[in-house]
C-alpha atoms as a PDB file:
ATOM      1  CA  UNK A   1      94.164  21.141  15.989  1.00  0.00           C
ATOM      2  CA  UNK A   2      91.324  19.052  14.888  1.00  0.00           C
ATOM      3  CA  UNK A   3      89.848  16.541  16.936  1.00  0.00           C
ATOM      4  CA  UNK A   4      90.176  13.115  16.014  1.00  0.00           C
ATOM      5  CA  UNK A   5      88.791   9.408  17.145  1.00  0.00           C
ATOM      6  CA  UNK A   6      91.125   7.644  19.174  1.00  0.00           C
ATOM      7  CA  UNK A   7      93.262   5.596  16.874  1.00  0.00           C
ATOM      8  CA  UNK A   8      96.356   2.936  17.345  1.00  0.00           C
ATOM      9  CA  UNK A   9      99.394   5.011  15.333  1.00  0.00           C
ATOM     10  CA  UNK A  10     100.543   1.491  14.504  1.00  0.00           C
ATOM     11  CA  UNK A  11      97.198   1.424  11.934  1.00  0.00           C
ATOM     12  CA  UNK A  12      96.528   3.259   8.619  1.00  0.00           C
ATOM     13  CA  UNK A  13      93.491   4.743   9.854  1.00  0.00           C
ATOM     14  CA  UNK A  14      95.175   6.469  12.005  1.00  0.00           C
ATOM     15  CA  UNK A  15      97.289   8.552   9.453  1.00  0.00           C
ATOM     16  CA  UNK A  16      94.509   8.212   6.900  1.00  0.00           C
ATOM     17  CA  UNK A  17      92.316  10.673   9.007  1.00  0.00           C
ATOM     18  CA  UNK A  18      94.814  13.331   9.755  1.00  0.00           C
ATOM     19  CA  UNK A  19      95.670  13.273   5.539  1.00  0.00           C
ATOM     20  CA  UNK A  20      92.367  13.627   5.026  1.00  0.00           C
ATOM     21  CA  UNK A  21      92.050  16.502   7.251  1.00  0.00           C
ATOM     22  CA  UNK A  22      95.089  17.672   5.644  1.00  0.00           C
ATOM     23  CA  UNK A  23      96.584  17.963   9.248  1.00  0.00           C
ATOM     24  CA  UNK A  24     100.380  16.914   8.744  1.00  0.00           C
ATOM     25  CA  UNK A  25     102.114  19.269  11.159  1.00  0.00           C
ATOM     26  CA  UNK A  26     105.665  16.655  10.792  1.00  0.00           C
ATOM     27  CA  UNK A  27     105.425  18.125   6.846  1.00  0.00           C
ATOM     28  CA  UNK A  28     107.933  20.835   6.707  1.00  0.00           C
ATOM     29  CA  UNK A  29     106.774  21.357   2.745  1.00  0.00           C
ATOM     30  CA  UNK A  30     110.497  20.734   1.577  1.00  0.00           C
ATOM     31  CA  UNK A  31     113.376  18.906   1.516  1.00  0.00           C
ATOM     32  CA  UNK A  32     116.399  19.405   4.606  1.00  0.00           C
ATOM     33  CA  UNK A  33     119.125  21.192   3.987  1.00  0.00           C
ATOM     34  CA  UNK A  34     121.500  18.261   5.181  1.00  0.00           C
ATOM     35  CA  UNK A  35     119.683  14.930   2.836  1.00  0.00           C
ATOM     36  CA  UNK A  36     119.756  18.146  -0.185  1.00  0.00           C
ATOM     37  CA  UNK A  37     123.865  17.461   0.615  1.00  0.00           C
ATOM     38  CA  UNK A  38     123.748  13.809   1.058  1.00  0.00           C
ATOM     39  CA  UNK A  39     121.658  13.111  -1.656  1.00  0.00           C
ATOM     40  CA  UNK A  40     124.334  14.608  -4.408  1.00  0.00           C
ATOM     41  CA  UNK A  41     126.682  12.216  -3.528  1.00  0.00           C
ATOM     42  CA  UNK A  42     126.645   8.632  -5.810  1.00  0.00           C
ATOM     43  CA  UNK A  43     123.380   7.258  -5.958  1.00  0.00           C
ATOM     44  CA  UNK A  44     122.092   3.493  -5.450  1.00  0.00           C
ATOM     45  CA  UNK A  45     119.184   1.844  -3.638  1.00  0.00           C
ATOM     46  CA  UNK A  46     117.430   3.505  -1.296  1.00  0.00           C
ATOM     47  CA  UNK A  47     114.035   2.456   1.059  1.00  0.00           C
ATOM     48  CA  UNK A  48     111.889   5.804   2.416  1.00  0.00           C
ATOM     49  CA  UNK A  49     109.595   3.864   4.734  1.00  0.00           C
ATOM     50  CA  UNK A  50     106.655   6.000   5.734  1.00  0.00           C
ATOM     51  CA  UNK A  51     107.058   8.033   3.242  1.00  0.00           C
ATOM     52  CA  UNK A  52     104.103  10.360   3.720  1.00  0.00           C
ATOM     53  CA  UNK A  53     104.000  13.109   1.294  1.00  0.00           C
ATOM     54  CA  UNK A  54     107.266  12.332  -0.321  1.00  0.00           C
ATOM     55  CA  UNK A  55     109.390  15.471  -0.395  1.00  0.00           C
ATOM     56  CA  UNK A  56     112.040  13.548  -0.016  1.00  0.00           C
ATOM     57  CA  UNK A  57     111.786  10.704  -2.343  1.00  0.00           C
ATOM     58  CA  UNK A  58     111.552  13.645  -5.153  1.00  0.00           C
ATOM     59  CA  UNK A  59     114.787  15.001  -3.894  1.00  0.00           C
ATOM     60  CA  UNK A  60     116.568  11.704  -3.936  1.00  0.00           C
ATOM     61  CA  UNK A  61     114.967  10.663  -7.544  1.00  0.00           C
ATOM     62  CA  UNK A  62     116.215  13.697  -8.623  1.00  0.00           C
ATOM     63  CA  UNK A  63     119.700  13.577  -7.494  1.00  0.00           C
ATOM     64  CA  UNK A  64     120.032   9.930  -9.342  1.00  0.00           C
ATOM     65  CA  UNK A  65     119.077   7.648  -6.372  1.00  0.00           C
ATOM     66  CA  UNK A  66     116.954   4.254  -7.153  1.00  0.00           C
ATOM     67  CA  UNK A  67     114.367   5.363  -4.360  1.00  0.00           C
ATOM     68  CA  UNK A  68     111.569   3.305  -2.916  1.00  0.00           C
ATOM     69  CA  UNK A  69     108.996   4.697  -0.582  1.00  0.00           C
ATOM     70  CA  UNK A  70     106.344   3.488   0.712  1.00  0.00           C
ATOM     71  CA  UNK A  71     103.569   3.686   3.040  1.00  0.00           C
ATOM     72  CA  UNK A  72     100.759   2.058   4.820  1.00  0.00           C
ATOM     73  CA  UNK A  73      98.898   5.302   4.639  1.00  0.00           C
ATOM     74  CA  UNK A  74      96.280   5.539   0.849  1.00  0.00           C
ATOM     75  CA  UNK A  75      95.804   9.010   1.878  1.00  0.00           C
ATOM     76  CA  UNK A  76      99.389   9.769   2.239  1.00  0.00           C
ATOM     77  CA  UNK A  77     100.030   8.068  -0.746  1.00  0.00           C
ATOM     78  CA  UNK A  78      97.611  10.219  -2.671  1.00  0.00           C
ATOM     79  CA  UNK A  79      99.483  12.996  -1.265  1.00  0.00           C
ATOM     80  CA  UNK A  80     103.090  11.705  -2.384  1.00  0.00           C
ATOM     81  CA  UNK A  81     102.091  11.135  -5.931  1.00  0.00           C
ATOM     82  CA  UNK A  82     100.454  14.737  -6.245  1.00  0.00           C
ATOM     83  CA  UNK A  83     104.199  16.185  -4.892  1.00  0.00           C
ATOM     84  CA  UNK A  84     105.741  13.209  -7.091  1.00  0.00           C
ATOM     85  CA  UNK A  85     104.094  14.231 -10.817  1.00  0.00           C
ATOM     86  CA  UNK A  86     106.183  11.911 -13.045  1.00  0.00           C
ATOM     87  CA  UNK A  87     107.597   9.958 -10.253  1.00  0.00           C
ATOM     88  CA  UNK A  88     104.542   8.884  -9.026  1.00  0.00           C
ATOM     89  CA  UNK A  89     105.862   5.177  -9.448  1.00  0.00           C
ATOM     90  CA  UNK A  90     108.325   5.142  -7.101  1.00  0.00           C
ATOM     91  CA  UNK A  91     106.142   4.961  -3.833  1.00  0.00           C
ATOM     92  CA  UNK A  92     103.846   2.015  -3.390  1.00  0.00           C
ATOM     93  CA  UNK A  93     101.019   0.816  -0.634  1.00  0.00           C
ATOM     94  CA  UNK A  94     103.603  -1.508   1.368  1.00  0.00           C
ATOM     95  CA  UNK A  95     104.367  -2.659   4.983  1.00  0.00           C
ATOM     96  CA  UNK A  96     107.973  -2.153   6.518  1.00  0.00           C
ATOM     97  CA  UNK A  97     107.569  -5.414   8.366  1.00  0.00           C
ATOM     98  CA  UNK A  98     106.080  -7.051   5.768  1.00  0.00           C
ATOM     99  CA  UNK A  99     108.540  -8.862   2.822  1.00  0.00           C
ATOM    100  CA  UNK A 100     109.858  -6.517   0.347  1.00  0.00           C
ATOM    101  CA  UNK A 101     110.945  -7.773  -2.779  1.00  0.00           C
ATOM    102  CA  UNK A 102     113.365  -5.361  -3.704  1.00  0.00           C
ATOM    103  CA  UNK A 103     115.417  -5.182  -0.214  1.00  0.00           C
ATOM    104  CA  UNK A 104     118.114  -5.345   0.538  1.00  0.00           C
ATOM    105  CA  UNK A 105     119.159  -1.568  -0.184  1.00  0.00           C
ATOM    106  CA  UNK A 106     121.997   0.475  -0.232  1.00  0.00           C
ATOM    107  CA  UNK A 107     120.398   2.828   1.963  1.00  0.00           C
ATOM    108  CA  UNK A 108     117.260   3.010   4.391  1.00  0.00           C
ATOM    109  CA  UNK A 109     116.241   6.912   4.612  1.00  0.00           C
ATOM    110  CA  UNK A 110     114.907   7.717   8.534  1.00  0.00           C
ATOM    111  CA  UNK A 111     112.495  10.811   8.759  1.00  0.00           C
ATOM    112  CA  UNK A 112     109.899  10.548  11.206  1.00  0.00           C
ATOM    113  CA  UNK A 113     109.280   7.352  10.887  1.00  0.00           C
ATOM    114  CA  UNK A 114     110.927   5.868  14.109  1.00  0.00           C
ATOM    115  CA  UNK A 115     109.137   8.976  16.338  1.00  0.00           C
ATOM    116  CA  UNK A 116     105.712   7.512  14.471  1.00  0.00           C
ATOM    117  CA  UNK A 117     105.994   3.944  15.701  1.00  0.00           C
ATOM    118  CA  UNK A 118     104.710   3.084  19.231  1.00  0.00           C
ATOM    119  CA  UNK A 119     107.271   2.413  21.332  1.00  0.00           C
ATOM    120  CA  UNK A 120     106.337  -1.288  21.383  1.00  0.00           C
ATOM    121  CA  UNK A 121     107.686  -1.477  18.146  1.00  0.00           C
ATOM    122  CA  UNK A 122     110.782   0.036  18.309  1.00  0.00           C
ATOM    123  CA  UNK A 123     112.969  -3.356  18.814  1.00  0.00           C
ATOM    124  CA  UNK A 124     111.289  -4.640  15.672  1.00  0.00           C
ATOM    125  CA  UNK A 125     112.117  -1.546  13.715  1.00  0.00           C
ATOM    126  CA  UNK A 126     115.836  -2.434  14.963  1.00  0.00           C
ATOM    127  CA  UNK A 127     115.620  -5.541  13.926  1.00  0.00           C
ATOM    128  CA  UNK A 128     114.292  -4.937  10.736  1.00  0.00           C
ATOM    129  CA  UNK A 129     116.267  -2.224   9.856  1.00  0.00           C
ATOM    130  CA  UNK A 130     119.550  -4.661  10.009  1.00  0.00           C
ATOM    131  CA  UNK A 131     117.804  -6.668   7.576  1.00  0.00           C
ATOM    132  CA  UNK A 132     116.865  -4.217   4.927  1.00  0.00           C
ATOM    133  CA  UNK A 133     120.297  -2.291   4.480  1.00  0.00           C
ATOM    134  CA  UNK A 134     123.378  -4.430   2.928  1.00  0.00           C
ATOM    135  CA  UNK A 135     126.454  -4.945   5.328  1.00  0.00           C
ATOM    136  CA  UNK A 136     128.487  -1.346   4.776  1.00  0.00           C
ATOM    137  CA  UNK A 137     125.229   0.271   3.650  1.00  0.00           C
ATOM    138  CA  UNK A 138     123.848   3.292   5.418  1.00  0.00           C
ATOM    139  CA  UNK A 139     120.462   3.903   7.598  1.00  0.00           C
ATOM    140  CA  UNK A 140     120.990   7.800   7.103  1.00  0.00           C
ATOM    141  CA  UNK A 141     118.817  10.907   8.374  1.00  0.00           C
ATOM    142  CA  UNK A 142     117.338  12.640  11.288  1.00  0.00           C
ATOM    143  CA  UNK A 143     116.370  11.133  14.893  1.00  0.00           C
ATOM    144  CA  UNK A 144     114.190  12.647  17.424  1.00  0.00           C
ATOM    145  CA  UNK A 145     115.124  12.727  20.867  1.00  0.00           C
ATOM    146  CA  UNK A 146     113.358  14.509  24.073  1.00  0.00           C
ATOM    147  CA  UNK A 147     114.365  13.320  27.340  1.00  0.00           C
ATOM    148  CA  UNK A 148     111.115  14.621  29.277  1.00  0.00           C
ATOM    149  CA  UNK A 149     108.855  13.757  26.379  1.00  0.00           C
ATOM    150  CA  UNK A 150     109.593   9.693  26.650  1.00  0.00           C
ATOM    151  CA  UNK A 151     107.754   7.833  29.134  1.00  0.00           C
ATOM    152  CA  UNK A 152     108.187   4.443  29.589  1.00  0.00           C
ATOM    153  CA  UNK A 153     106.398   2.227  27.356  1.00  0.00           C
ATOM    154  CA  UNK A 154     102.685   2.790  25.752  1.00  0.00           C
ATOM    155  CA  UNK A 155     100.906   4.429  28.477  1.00  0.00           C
ATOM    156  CA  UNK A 156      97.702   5.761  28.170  1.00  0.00           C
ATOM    157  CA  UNK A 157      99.638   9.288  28.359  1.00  0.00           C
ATOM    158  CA  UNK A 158     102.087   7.952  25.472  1.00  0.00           C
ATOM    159  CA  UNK A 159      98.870   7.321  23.460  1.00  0.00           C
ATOM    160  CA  UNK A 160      97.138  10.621  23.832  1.00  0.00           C
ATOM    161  CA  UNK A 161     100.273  12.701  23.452  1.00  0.00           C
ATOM    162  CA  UNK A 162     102.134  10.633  20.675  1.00  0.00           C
ATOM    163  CA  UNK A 163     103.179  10.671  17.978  1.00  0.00           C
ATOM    164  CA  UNK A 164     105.551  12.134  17.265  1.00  0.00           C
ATOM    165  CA  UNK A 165     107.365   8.858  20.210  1.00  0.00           C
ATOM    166  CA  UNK A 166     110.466  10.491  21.002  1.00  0.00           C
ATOM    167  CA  UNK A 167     113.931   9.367  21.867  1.00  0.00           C
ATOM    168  CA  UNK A 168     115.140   9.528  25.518  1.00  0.00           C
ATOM    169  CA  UNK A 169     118.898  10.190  24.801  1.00  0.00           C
ATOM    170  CA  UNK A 170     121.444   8.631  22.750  1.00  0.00           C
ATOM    171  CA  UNK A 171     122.268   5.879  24.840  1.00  0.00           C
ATOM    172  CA  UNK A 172     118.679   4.718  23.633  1.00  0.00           C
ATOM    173  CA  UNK A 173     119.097   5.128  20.154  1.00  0.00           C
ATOM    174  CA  UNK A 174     122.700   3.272  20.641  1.00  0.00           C
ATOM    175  CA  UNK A 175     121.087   0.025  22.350  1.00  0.00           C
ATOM    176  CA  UNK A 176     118.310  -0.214  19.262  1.00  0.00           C
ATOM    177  CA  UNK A 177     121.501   0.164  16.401  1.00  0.00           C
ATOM    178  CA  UNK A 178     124.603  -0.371  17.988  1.00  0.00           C
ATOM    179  CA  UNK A 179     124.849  -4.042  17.838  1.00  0.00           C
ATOM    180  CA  UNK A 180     124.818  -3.845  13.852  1.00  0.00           C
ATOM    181  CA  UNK A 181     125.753  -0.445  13.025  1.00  0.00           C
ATOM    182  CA  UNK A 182     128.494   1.803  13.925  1.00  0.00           C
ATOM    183  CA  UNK A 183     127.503   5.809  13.792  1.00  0.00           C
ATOM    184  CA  UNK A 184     129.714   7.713  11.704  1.00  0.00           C
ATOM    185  CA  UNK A 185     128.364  11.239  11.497  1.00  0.00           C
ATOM    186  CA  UNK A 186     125.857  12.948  14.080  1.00  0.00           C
ATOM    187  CA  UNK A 187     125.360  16.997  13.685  1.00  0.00           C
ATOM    188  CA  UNK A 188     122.891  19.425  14.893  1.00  0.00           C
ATOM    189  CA  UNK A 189     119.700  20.133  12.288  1.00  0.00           C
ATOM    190  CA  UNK A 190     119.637  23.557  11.207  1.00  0.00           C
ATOM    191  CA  UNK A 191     116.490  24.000   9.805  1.00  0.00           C
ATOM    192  CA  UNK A 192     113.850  21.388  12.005  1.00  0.00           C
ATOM    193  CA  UNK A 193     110.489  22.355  11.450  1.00  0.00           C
ATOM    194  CA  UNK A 194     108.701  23.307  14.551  1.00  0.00           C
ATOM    195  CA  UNK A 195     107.697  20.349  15.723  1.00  0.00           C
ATOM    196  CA  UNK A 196     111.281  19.266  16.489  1.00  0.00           C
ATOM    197  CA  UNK A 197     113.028  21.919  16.469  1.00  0.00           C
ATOM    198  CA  UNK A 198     116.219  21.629  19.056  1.00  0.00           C
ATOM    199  CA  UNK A 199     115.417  17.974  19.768  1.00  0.00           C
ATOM    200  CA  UNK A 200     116.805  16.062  16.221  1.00  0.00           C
ATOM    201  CA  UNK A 201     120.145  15.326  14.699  1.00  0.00           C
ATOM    202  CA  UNK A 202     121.348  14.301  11.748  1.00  0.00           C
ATOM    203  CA  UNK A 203     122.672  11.051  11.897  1.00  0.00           C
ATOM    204  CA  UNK A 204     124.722   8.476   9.844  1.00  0.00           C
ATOM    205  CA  UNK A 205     125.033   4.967  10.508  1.00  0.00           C
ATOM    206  CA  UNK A 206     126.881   1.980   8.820  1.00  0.00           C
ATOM    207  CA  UNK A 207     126.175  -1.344   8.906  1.00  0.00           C
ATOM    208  CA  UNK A 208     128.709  -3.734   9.651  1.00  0.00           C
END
């Protein structure tokens, strides 16, 4: 692993440096087997926030979705237009806590994006969330969870070893969505990249 100057995972430099060292070890190269499914059904409006290299913003173009992604991140935006070609347009330099013009969507897309965010951040992201999906849209795709891997708040030891900032257990995940979302599909991931292999499902929520 490369070494790298201590950085806030809450700023772009932070994921600026590892793209430029073309470290990306939450990159899996391709699209999961399970958003490949869900993206064949009926398109309409979906957000990918952090959208890194943007595997799957290509896969949900290209099943007929009206897909935004965006990041904070100019290197990983450099790296989602080289995997987006012709669909270069669809990801833009953006904030998800900042206004976006376009919201709300039919859909917000969730991979590794959550585990990225400090945990300090992680009632905003609820928050937020609520706001950018229409009432019966969906926030749809894959959650991390590690019950010895979650201390409690932004240690020093949450700083060196993060991210990826996982879940403690589903009771967790439940207090940050439950209040404006009901869950209507949670299933094992088949094919999780190292990284999180054994610790993500695939979830589906629906906003009420």
């Amino acid at each position: 692993m490369p070494e790298f100057p201590r950085r806030d995972p809450a700023d772009p430099d932070f994921w600026d440096l590892r793209y430029q060292a073309s470290f990306a070890p939450w990159d899996a190269g391709r699209v999961p087997a399970q958003l490949a499914q869900f993206a064949k059904a009926p398109g309409g409006r979906v957000l990918v926030p952090g959208c890194g290299s943007a595997w799957d913003v290509r896969c949900l173009v290209e099943s007929g979705w009206d897909v935004l992604g965006i990041d904070f991140s100019d290197e990983a935006l450099a790296a989602a237009r080289a995997v987006l070609g012709p669909h270069g347009g669809r990801v833009r330099r953006a904030d998800f806590f900042a206004p976006i013009p376009e919201s709300p969507f039919d859909a917000v897309y969730e991979r590794a994006f959550l585990c990225a965010l400090p945990r300090r951040l992680w009632s905003a992201w609820s928050a937020r969330v609520s706001e950018l999906v229409n009432p019966y849209g969906h926030l749809v795709g894959f959650f991390y969870f590690d019950a010895g891997g979650a201390p409690n708040g932004d240690s020093i030891r949450t700083a060196v070893r993060g991210p990826p900032f996982p879940l403690r257990d589903d009771a967790e995940l439940a207090g940050l969505l439950a209040s404006t979302f009901t869950r209507i599909v949670d299933a094992p991931v088949p094919d999780s990249i190292p990284i999180f292999q054994g610790k993500e499902r695939w979830q589906v929520w629906q906003r009420r």
